[in-house]
C-alpha atoms as a PDB file:
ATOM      1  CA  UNK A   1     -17.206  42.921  38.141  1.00  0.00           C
ATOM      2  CA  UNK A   2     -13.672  44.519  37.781  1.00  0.00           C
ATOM      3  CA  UNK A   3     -13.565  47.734  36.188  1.00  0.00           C
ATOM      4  CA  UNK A   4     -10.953  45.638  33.853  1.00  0.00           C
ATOM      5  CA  UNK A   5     -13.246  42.731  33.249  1.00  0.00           C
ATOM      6  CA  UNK A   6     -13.056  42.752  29.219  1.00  0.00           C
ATOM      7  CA  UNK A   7     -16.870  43.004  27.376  1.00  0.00           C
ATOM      8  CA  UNK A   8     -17.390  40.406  24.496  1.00  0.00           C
ATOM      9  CA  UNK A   9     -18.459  42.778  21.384  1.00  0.00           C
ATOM     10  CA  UNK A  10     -20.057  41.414  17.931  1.00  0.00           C
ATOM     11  CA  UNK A  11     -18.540  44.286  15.915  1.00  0.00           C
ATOM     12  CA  UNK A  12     -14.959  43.425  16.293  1.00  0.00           C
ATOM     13  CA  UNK A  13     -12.835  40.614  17.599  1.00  0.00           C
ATOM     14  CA  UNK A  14     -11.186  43.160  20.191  1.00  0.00           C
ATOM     15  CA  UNK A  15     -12.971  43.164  23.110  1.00  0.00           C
ATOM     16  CA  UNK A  16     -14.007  46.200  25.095  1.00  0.00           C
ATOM     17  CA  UNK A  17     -12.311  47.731  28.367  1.00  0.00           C
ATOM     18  CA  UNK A  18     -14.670  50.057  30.252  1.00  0.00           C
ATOM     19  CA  UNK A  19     -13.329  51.649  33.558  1.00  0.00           C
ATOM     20  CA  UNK A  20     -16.798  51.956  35.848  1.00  0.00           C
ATOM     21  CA  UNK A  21     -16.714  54.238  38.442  1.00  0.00           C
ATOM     22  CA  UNK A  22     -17.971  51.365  41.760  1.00  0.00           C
ATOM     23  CA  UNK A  23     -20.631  53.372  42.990  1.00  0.00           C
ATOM     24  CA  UNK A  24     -22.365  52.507  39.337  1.00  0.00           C
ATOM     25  CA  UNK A  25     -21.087  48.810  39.693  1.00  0.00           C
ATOM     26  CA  UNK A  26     -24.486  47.856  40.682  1.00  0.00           C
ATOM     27  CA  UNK A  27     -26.264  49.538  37.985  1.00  0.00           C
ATOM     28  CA  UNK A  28     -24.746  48.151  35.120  1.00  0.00           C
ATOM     29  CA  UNK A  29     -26.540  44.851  34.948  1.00  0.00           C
ATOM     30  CA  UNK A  30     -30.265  46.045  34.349  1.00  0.00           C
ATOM     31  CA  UNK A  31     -28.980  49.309  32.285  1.00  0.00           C
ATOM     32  CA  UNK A  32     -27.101  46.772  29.532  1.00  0.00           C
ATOM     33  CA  UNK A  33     -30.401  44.200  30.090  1.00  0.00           C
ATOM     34  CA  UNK A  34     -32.369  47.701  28.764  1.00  0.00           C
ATOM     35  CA  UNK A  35     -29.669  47.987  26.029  1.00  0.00           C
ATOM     36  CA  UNK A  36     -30.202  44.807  25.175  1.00  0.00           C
ATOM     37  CA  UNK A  37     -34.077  45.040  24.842  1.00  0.00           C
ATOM     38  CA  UNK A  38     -33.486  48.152  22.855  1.00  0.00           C
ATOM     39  CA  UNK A  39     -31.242  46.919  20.307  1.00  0.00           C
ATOM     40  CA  UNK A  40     -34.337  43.980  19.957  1.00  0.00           C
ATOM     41  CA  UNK A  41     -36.535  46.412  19.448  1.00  0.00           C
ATOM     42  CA  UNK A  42     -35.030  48.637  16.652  1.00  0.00           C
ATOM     43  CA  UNK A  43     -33.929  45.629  15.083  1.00  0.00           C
ATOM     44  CA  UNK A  44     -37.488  44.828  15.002  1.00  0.00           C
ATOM     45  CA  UNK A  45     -38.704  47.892  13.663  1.00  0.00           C
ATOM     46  CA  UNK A  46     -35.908  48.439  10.562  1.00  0.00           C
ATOM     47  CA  UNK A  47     -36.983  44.876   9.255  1.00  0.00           C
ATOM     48  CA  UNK A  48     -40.782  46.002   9.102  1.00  0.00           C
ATOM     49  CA  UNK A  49     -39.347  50.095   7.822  1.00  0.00           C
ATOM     50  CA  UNK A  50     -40.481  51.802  11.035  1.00  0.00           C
ATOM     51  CA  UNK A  51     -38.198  54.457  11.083  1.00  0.00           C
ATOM     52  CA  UNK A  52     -40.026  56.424  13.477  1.00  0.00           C
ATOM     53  CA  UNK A  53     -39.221  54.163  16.055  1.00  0.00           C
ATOM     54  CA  UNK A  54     -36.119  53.144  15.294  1.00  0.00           C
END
């Protein structure tokens, strides 16, 4: 991945430049996979009014 490769982003039709140091290059995949799960998961929890976990 290019530190110029553009990110696709649901809030806007813009999409997202990050600059990524390399040494994190390899990191990147399973820490936006965790994002990912996260965002599931609080999504989950403000449709049944867990708050707490959200």
């Amino acid at each position: 991945m290019s530190d110029l490769t553009p990110a696709s982003s649901e809030l806007g039709s813009e999409p997202i430049i990050v600059h990524v140091d390399a040494s994190f290059e390899p990191l990147i995949p399973k820490f936006m996979a965790n994002r990912k799960k996260e965002i599931t998961t609080m999504t989950g929890a403000v449709d049944q009014g867990d708050f707490e976990t959200v």
